[in-house]
C-alpha atoms as a PDB file:
ATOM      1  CA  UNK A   1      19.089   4.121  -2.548  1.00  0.00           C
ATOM      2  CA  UNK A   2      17.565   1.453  -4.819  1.00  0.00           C
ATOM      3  CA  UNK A   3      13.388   1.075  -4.645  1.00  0.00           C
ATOM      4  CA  UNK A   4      12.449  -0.915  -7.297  1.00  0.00           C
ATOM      5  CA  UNK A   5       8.835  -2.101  -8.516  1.00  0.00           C
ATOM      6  CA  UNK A   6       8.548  -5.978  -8.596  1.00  0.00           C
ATOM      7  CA  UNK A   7       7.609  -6.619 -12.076  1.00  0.00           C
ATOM      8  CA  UNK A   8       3.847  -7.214 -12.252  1.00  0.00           C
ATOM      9  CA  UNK A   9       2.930  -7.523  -8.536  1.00  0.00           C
ATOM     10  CA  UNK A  10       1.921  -4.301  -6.259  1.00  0.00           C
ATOM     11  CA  UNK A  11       5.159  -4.935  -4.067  1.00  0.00           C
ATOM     12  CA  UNK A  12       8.430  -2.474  -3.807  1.00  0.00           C
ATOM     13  CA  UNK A  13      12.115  -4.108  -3.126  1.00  0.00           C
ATOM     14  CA  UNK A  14      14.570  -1.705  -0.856  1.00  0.00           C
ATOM     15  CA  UNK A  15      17.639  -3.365  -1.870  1.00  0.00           C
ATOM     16  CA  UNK A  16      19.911  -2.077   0.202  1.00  0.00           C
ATOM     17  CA  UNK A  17      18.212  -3.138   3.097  1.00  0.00           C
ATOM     18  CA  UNK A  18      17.065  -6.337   2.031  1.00  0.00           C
ATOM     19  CA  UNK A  19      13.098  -5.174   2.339  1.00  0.00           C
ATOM     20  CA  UNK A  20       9.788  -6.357   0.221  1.00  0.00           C
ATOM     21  CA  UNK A  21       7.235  -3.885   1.332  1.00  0.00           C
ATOM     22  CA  UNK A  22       3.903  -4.303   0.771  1.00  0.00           C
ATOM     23  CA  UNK A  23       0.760  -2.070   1.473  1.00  0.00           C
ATOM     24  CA  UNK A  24      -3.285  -2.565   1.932  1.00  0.00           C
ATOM     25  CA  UNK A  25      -3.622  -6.700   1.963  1.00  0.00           C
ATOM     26  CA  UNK A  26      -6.853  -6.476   3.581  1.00  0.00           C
ATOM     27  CA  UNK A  27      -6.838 -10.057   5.234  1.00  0.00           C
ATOM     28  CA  UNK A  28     -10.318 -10.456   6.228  1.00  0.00           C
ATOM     29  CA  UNK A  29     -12.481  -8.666   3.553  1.00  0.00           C
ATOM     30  CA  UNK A  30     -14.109 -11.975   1.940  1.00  0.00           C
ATOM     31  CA  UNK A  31     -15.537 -12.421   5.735  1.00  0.00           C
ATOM     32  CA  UNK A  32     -16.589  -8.930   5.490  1.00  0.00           C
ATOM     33  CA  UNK A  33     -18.289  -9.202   2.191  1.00  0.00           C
ATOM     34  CA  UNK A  34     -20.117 -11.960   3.146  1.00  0.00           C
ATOM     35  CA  UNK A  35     -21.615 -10.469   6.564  1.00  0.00           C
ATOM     36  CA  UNK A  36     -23.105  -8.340   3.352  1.00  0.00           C
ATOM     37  CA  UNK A  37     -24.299 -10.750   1.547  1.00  0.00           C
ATOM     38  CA  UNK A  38     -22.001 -11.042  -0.960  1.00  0.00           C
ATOM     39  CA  UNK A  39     -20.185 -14.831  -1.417  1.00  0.00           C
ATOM     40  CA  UNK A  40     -16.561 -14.891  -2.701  1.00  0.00           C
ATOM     41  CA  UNK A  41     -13.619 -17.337  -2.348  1.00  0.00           C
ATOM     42  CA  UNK A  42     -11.443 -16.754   0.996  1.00  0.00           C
ATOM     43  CA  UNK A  43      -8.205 -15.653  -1.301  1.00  0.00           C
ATOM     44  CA  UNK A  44      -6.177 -15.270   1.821  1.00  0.00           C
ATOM     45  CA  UNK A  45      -4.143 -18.618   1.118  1.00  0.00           C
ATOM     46  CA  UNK A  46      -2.990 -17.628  -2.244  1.00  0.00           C
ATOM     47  CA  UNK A  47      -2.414 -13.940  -1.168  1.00  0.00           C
ATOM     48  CA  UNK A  48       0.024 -15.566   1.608  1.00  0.00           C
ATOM     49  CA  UNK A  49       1.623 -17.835  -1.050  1.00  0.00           C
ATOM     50  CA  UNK A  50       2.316 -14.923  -3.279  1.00  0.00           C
ATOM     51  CA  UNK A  51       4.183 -12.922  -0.619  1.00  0.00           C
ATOM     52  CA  UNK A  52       6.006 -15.887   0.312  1.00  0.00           C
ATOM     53  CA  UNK A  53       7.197 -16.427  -3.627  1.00  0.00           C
ATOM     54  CA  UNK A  54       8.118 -12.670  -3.595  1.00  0.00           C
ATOM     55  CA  UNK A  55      10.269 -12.709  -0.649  1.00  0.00           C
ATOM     56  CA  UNK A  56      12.047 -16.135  -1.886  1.00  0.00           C
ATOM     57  CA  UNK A  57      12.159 -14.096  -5.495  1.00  0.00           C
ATOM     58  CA  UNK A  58      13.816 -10.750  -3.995  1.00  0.00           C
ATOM     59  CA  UNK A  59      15.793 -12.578  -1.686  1.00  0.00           C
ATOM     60  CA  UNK A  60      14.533 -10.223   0.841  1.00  0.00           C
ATOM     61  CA  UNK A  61      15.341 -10.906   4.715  1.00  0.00           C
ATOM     62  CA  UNK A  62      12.852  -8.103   5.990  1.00  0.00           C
ATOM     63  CA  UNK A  63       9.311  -8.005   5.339  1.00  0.00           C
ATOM     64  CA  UNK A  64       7.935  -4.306   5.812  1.00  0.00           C
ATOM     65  CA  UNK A  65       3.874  -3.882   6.112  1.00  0.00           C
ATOM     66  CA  UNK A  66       2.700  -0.393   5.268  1.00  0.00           C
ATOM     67  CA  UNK A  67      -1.068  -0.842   6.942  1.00  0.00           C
ATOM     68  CA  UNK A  68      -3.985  -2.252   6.693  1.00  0.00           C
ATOM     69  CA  UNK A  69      -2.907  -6.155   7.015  1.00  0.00           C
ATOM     70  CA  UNK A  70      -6.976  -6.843   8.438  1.00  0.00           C
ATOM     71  CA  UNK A  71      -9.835  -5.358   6.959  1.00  0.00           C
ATOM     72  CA  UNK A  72     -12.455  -6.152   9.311  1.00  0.00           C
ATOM     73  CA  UNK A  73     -12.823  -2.769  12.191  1.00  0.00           C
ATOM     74  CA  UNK A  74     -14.250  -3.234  14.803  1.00  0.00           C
ATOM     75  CA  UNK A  75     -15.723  -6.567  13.713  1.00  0.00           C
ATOM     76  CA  UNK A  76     -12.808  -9.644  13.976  1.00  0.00           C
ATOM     77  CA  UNK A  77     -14.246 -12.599  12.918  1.00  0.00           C
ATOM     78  CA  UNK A  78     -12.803 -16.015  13.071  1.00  0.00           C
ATOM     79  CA  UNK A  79     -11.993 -16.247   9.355  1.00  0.00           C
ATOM     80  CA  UNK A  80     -10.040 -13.110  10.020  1.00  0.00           C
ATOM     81  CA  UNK A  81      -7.742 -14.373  12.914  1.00  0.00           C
ATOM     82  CA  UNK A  82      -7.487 -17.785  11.238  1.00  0.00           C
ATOM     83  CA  UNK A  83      -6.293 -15.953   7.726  1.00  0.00           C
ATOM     84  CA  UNK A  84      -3.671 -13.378   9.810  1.00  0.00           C
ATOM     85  CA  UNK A  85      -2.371 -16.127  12.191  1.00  0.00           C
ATOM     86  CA  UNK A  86      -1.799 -18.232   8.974  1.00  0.00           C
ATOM     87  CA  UNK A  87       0.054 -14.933   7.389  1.00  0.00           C
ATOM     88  CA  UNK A  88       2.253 -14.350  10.385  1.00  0.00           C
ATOM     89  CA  UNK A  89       3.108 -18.032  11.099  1.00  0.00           C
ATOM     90  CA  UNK A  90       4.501 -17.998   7.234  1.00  0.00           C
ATOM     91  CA  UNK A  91       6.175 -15.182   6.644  1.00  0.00           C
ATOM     92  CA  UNK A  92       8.084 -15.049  10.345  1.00  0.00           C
ATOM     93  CA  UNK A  93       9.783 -18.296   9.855  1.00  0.00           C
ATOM     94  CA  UNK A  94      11.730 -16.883   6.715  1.00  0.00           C
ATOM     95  CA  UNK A  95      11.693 -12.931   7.303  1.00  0.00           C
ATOM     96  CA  UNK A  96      11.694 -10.193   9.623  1.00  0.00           C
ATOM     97  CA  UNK A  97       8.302  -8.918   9.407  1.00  0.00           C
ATOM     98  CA  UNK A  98       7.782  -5.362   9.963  1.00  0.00           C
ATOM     99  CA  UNK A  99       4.548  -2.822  10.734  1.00  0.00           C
ATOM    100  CA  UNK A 100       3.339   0.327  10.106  1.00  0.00           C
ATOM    101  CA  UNK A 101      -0.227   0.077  11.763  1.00  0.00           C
ATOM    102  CA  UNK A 102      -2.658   1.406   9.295  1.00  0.00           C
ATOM    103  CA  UNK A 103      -6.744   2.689   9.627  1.00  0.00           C
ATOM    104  CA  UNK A 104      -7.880  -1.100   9.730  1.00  0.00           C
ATOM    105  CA  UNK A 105      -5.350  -2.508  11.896  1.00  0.00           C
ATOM    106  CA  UNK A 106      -7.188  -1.916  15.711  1.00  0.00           C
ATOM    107  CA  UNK A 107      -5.917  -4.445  17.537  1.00  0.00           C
ATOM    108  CA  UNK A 108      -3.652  -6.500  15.452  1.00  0.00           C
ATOM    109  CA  UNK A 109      -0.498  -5.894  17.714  1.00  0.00           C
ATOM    110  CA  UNK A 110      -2.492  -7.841  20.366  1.00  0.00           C
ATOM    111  CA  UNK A 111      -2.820 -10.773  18.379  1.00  0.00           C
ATOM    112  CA  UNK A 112       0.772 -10.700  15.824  1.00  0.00           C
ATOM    113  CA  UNK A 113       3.522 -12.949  17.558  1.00  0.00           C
ATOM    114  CA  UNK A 114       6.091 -11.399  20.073  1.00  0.00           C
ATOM    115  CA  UNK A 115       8.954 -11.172  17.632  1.00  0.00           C
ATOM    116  CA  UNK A 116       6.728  -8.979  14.837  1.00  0.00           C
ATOM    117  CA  UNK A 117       7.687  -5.109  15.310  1.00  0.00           C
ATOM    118  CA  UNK A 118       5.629  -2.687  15.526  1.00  0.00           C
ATOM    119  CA  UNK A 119       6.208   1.332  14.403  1.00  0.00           C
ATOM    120  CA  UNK A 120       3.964   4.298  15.275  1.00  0.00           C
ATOM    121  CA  UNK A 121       1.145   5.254  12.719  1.00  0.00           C
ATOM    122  CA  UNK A 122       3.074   8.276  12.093  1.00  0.00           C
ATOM    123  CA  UNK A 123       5.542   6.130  10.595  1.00  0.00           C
ATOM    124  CA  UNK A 124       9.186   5.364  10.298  1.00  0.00           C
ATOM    125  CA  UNK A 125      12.705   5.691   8.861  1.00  0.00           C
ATOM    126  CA  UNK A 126      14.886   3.242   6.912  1.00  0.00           C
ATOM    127  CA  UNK A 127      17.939   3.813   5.568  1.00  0.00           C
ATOM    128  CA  UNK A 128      16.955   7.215   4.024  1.00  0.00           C
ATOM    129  CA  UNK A 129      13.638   6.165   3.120  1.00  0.00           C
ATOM    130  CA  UNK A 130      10.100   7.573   5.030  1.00  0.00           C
ATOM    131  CA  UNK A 131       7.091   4.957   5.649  1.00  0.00           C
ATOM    132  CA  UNK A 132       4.191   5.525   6.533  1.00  0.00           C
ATOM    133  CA  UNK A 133       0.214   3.597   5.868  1.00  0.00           C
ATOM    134  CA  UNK A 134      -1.477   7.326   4.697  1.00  0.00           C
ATOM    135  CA  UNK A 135      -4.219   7.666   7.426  1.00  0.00           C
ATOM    136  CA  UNK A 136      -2.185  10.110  10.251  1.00  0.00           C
ATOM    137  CA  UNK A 137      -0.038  12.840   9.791  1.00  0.00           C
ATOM    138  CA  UNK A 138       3.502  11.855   9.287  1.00  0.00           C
ATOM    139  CA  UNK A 139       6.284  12.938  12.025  1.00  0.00           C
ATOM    140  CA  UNK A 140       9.066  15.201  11.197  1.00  0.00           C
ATOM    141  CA  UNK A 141      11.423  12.825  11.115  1.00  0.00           C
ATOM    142  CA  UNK A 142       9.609  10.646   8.412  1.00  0.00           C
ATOM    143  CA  UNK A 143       9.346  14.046   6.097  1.00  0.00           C
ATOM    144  CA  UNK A 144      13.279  14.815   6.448  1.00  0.00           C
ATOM    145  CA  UNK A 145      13.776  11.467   4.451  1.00  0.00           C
ATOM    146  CA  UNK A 146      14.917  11.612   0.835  1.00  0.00           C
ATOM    147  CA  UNK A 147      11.590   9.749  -0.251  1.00  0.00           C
ATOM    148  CA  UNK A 148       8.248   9.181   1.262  1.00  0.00           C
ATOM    149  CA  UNK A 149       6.334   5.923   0.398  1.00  0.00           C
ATOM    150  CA  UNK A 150       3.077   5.408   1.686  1.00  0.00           C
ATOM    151  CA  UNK A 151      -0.116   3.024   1.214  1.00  0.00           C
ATOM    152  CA  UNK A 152      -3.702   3.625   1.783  1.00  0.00           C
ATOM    153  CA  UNK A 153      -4.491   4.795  -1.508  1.00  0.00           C
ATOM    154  CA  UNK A 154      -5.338   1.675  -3.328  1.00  0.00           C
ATOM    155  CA  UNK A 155      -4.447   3.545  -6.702  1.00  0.00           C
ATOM    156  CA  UNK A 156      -6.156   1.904  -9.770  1.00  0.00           C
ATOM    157  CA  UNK A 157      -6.248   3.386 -13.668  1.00  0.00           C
ATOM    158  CA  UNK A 158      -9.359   2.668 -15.056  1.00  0.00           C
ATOM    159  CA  UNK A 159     -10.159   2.942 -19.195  1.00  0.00           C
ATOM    160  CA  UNK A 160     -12.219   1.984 -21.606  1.00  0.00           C
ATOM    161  CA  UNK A 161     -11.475  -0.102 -24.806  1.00  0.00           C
ATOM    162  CA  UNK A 162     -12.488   0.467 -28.217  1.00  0.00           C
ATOM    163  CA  UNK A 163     -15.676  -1.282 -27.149  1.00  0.00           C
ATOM    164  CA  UNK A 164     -16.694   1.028 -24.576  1.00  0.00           C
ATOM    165  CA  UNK A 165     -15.346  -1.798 -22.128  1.00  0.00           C
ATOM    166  CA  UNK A 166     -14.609  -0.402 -18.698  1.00  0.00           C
ATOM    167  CA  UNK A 167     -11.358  -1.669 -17.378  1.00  0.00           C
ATOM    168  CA  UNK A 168      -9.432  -1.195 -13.774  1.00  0.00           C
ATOM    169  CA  UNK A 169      -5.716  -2.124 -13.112  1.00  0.00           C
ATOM    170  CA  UNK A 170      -3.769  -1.182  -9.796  1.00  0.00           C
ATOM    171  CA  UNK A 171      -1.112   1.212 -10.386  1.00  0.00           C
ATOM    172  CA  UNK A 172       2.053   3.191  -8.648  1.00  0.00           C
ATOM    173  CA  UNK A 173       1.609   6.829  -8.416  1.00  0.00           C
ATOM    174  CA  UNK A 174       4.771   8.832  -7.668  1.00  0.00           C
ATOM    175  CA  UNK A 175       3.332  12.211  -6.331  1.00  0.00           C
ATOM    176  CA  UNK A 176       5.110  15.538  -5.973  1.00  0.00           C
ATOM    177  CA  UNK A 177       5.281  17.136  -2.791  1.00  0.00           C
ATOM    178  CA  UNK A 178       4.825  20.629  -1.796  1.00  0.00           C
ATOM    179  CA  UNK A 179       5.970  22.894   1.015  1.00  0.00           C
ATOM    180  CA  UNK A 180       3.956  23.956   3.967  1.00  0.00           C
ATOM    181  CA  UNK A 181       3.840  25.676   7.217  1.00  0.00           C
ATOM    182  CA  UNK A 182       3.264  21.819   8.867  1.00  0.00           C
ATOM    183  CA  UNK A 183       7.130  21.050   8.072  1.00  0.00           C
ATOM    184  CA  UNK A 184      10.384  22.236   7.881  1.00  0.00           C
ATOM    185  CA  UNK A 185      11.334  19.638   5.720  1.00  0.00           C
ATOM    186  CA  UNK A 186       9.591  17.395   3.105  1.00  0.00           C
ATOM    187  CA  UNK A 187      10.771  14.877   0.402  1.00  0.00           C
ATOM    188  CA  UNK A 188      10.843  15.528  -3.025  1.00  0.00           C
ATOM    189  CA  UNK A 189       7.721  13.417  -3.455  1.00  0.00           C
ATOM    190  CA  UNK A 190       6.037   9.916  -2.151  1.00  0.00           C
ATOM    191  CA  UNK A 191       5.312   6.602  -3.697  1.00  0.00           C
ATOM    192  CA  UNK A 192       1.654   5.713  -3.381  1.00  0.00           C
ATOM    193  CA  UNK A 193       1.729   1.676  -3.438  1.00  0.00           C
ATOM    194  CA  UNK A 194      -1.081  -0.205  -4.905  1.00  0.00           C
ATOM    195  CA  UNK A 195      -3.114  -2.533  -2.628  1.00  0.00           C
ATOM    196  CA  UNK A 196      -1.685  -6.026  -2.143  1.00  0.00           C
ATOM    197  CA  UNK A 197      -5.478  -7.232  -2.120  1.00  0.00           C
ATOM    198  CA  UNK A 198      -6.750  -8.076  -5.041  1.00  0.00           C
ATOM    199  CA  UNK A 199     -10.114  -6.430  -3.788  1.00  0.00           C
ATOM    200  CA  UNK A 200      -8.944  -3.460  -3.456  1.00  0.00           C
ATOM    201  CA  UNK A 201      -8.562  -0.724  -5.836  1.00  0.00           C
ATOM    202  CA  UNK A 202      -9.680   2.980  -6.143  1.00  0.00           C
ATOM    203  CA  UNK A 203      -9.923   4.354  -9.593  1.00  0.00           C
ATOM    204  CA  UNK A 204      -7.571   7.645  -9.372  1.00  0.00           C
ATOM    205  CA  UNK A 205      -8.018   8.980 -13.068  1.00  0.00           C
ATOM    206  CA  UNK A 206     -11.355  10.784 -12.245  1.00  0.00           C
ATOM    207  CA  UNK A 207     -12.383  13.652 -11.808  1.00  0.00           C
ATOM    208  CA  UNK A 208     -12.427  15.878  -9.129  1.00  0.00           C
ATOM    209  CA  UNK A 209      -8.960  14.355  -8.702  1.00  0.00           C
ATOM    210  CA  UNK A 210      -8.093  13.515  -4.942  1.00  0.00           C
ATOM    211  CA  UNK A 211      -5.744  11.371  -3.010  1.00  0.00           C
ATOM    212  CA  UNK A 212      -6.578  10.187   0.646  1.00  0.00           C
ATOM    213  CA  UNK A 213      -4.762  11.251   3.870  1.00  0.00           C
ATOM    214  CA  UNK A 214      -3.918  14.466   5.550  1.00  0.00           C
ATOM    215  CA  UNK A 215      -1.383  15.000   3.193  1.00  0.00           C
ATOM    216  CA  UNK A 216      -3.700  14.991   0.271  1.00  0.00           C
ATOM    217  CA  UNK A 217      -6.770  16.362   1.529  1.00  0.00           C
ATOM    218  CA  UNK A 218      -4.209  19.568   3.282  1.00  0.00           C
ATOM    219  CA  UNK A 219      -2.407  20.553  -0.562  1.00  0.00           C
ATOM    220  CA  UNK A 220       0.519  18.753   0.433  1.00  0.00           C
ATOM    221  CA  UNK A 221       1.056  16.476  -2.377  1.00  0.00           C
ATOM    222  CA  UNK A 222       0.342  17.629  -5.958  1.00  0.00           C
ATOM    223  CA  UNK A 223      -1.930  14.973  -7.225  1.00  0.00           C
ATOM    224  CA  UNK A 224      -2.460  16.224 -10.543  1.00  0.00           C
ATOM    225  CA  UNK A 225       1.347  16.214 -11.244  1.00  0.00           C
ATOM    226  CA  UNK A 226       1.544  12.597 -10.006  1.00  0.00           C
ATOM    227  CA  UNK A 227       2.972  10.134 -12.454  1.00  0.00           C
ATOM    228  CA  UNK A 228       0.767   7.138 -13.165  1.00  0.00           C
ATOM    229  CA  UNK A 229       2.996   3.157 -13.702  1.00  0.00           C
ATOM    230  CA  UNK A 230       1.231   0.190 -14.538  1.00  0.00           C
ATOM    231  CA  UNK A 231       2.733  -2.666 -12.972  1.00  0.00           C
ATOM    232  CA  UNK A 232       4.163  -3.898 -15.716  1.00  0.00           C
ATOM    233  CA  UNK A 233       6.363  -0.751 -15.909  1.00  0.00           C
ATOM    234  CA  UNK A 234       3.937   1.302 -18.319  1.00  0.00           C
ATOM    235  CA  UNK A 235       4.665   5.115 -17.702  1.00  0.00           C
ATOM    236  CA  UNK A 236       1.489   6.731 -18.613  1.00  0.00           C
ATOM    237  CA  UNK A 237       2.624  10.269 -17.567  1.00  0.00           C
ATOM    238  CA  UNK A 238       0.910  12.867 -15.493  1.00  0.00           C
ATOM    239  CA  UNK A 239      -2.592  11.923 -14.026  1.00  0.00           C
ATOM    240  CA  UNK A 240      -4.329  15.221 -15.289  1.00  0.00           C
ATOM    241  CA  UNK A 241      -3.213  14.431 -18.746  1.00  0.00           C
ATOM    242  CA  UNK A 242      -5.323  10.574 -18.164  1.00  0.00           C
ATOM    243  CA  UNK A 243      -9.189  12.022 -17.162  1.00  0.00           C
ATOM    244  CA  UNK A 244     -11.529   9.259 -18.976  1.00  0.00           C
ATOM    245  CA  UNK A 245      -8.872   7.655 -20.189  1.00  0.00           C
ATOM    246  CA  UNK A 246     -10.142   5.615 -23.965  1.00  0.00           C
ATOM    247  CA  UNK A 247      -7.549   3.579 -25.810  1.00  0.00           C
END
């Protein structure tokens, strides 16, 4: 089993099966932010284009979606269906494209072509790998895998410079699990993807130190023990160790 990071970009490539999977891309969230009052560029073109690139890069024939592909619940406006039919006309004419419904993603089945596939929210198994978006309990069958990865999140490690400058970059967090009544079975821990939208982002090292999900919020997953990757391959070791992080 082979899941590497795609250097510099939130996206994971499951060689062996010929996968990009990507997490959190939030088309729809410029619409949203300007129902607030808040103007941005629509960024959903360029956020297409990149996936597109990274598919054509990997040389990956599946395209797997861990959640959260629209932002806008229960709202859908017209920006929103333009930006996801757009999505699924590109990516379906050169990969298999591939869902794991997430919190946001209320009736995007409905409106995805026919050939799209859909799993359960409690996620999915392939090869020997578990998926799943974050939001619902994962099935049994998802925690016998050898490795859990998961969205949701929106990880981000935020510092400050020498200037007292407060930065925020999306990062991977590989999370140690730990056993429970809940399962007979778990992985040995679960790759939290960073969010494929450039607006999204949670800053992680901070305390009181928390993940999202069941299996976060229930002691599942040891989120002080997680290790903390830049995407640009940076190990900055355990998350406890980075608490108002200064360099």
């Amino acid at each position: 089993m082979n899941l590497v990071p795609v250097h510099g970009s939130p996206a994971l490539h499951f060689e062996e099966e010929s996968a990009l999977l990507l997490s959190d891309l939030h088309y729809g969230v410029e619409a949203e932010m300007l129902r607030g009052g808040v103007w941005i560029p629509n960024r959903a073109t360029p956020r297409t284009e990149k996936i597109l690139k990274l598919l054509k890069q990997t040389k990956s024939k599946r395209l797997i979606l861990l959640g959260d592909i629209k932002h806008q619940v229960p709202h859908n406006s017209k920006q929103q269906r333009t930006d996801i039919d757009q999505f699924f006309m590109a990516t379906t004419r050169i990969a298999k494209v591939e869902v794991i419904p997430g919190n946001h993603d209320g009736g995007l089945k409905e409106q995805a072509p026919s050939d799209v596939i859909f799993h359960e929210s409690s996620g999915c198994v392939i090869g020997n790998v578990g998926m799943i978006h974050g939001h619902a309990w994962p099935s049994q069958e998802v925690m016998n895998s050898e490795i859990l990865v998961m969205g949701h999140g929106h990880p981000a490690l935020s510092f400050r410079d020498r200037l007292d400058k407060l930065h925020s970059e999306p990062c991977w967090l590989r999370v140690p699990l730990l056993e429970s009544d809940r399962y007979d079975k778990i992985p040995e821990q679960v790759i939290v993807l960073p969010a494929f939208g450039e607006l999204a982002g949670r800053t992680m090292n901070r305390e009181p130190l928390r993940g999202f999900g069941p299996l976060f919020r229930n002691n599942l997953a040891d989120i002080a023990k997680a290790r903390v990757e830049t995407l640009e391959g940076l190990d900055f070791g355990e998350l406890e160790n980075l608490i108002d992080l200064r360099l």
